[in-house]
C-alpha atoms as a PDB file:
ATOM      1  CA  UNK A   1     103.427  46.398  38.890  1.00  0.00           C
ATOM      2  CA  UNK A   2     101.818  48.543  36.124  1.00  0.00           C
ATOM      3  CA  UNK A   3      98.682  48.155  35.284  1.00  0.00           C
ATOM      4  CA  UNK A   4      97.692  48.442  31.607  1.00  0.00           C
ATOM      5  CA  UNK A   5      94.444  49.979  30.490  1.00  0.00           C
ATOM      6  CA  UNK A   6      91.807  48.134  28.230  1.00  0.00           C
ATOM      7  CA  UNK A   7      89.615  48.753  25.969  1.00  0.00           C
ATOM      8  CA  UNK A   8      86.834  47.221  28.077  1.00  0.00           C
ATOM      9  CA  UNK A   9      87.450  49.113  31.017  1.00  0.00           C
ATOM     10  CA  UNK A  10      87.820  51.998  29.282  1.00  0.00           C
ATOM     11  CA  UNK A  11      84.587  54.550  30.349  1.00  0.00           C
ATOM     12  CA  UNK A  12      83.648  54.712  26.603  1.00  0.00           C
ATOM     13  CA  UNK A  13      81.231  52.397  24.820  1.00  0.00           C
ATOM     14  CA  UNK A  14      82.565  50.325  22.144  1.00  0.00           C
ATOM     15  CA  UNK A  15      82.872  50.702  18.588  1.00  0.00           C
ATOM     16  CA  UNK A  16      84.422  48.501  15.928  1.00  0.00           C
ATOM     17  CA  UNK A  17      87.677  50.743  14.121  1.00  0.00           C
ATOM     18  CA  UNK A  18      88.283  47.753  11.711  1.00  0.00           C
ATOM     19  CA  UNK A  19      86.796  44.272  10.553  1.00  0.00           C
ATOM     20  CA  UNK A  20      89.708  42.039   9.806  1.00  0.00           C
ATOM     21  CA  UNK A  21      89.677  38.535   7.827  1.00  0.00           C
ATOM     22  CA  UNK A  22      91.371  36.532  10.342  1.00  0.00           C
ATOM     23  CA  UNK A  23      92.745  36.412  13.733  1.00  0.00           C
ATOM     24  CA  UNK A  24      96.589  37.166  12.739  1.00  0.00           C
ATOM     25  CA  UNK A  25      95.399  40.338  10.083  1.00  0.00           C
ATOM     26  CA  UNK A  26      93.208  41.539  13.751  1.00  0.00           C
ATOM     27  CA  UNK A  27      96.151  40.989  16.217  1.00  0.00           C
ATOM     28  CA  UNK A  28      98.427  42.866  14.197  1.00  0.00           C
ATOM     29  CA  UNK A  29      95.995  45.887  14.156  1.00  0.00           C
ATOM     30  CA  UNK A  30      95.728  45.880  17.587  1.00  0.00           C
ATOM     31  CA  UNK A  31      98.808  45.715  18.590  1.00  0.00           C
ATOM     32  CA  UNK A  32      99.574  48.794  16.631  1.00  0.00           C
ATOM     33  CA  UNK A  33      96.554  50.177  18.213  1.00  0.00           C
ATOM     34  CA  UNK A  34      98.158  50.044  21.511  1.00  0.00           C
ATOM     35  CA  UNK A  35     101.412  50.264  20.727  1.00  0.00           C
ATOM     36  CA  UNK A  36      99.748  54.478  19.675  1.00  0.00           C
ATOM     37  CA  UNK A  37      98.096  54.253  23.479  1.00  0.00           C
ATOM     38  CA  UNK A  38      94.662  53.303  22.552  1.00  0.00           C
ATOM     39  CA  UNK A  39      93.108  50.279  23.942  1.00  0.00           C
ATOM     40  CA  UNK A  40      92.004  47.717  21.977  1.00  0.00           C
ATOM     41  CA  UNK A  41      90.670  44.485  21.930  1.00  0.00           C
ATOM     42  CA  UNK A  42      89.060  41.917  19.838  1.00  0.00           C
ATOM     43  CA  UNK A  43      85.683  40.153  18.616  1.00  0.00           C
ATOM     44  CA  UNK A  44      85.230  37.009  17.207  1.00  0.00           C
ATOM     45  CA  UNK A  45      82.072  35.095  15.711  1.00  0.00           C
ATOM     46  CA  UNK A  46      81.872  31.665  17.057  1.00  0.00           C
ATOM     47  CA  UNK A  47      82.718  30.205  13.749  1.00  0.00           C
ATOM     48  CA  UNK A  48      86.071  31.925  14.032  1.00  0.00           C
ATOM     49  CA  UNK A  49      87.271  29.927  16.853  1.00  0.00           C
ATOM     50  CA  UNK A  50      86.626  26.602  15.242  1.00  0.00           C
ATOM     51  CA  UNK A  51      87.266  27.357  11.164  1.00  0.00           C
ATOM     52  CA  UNK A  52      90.536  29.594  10.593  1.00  0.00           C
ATOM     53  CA  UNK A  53      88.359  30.857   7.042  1.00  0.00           C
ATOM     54  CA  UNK A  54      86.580  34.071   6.539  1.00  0.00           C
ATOM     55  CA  UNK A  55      83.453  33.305   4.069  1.00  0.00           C
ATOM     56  CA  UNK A  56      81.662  36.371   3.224  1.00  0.00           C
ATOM     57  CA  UNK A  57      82.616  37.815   6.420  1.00  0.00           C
ATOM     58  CA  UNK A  58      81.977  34.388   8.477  1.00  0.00           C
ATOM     59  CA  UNK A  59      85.111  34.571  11.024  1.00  0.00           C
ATOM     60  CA  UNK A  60      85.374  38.154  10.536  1.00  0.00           C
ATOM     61  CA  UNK A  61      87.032  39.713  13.385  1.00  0.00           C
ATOM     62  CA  UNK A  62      86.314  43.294  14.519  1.00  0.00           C
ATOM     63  CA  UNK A  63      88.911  45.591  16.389  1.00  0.00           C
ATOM     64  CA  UNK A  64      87.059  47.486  19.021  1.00  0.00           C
ATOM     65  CA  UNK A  65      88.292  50.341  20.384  1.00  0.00           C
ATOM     66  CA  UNK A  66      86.582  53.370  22.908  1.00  0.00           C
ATOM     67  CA  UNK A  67      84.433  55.338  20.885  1.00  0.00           C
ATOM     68  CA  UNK A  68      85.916  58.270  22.141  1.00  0.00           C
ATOM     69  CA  UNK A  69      89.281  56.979  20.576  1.00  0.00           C
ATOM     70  CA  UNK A  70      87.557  56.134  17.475  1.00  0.00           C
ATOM     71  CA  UNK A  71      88.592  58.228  14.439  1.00  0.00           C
ATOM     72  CA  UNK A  72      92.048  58.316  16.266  1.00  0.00           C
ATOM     73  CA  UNK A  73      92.788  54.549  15.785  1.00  0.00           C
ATOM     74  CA  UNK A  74      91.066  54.809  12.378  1.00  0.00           C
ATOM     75  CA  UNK A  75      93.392  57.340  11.301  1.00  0.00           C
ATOM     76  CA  UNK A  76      96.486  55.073  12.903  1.00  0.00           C
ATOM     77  CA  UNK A  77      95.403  52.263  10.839  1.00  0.00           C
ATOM     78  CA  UNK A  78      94.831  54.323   7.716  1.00  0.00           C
ATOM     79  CA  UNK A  79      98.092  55.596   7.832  1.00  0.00           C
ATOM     80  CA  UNK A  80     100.651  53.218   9.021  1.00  0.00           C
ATOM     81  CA  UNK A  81     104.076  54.317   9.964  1.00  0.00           C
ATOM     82  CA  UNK A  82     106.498  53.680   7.551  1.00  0.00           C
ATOM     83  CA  UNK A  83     108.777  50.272   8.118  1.00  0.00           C
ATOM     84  CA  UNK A  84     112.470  51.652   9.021  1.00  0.00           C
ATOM     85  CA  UNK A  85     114.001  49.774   5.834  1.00  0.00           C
ATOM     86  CA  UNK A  86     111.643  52.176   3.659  1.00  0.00           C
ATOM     87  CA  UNK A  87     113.464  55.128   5.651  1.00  0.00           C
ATOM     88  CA  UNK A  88     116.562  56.827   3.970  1.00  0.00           C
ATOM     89  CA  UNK A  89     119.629  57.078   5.982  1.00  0.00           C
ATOM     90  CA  UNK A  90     120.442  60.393   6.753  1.00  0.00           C
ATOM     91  CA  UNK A  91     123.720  61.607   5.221  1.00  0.00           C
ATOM     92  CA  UNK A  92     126.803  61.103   6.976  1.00  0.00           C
ATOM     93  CA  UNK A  93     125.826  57.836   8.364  1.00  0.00           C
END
């Protein structure tokens, strides 16, 4: 079996890459995060886990990634890739 890497055991302290307003908006990141090879993982406030509402960043959740892998994953979430229905079809197909 294959063992995937984390961000927590990664060597690298911690940093937060982005600050989402809810759970769904933060798993979505990360999974894009990895998807690129990075390790991620997330960080909730208590107040998260028992309201699904983001008040002045109350249930804010933060994407941590290594901080060596920092301004890589900022860059991956800055610049998306672009959905394949927003890709032309080559010619000929």
């Amino acid at each position: 079996m294959e063992h995937e890497s984390t961000a927590q055991e990664h060597n690298a302290p911690l940093e937060v890459a982005y600050t989402a307003s809810g759970e769904i908006e933060a798993q979505t990141v990360r999974s894009a995060l990895e998807a690129a090879g990075i390790p991620a993982q997330l960080k909730m406030e208590a107040a998260q886990t028992l309201f699904a509402v983001t008040v002045d960043g109350l249930g804010a959740v933060r994407v941590m990634v290594p901080a060596d892998r920092l301004e890589e994953a900022r860059s991956i979430i800055e610049n998306p890739a672009t959905p394949l229905e927003d890709m032309e079809t080559p010619a000929g197909q």
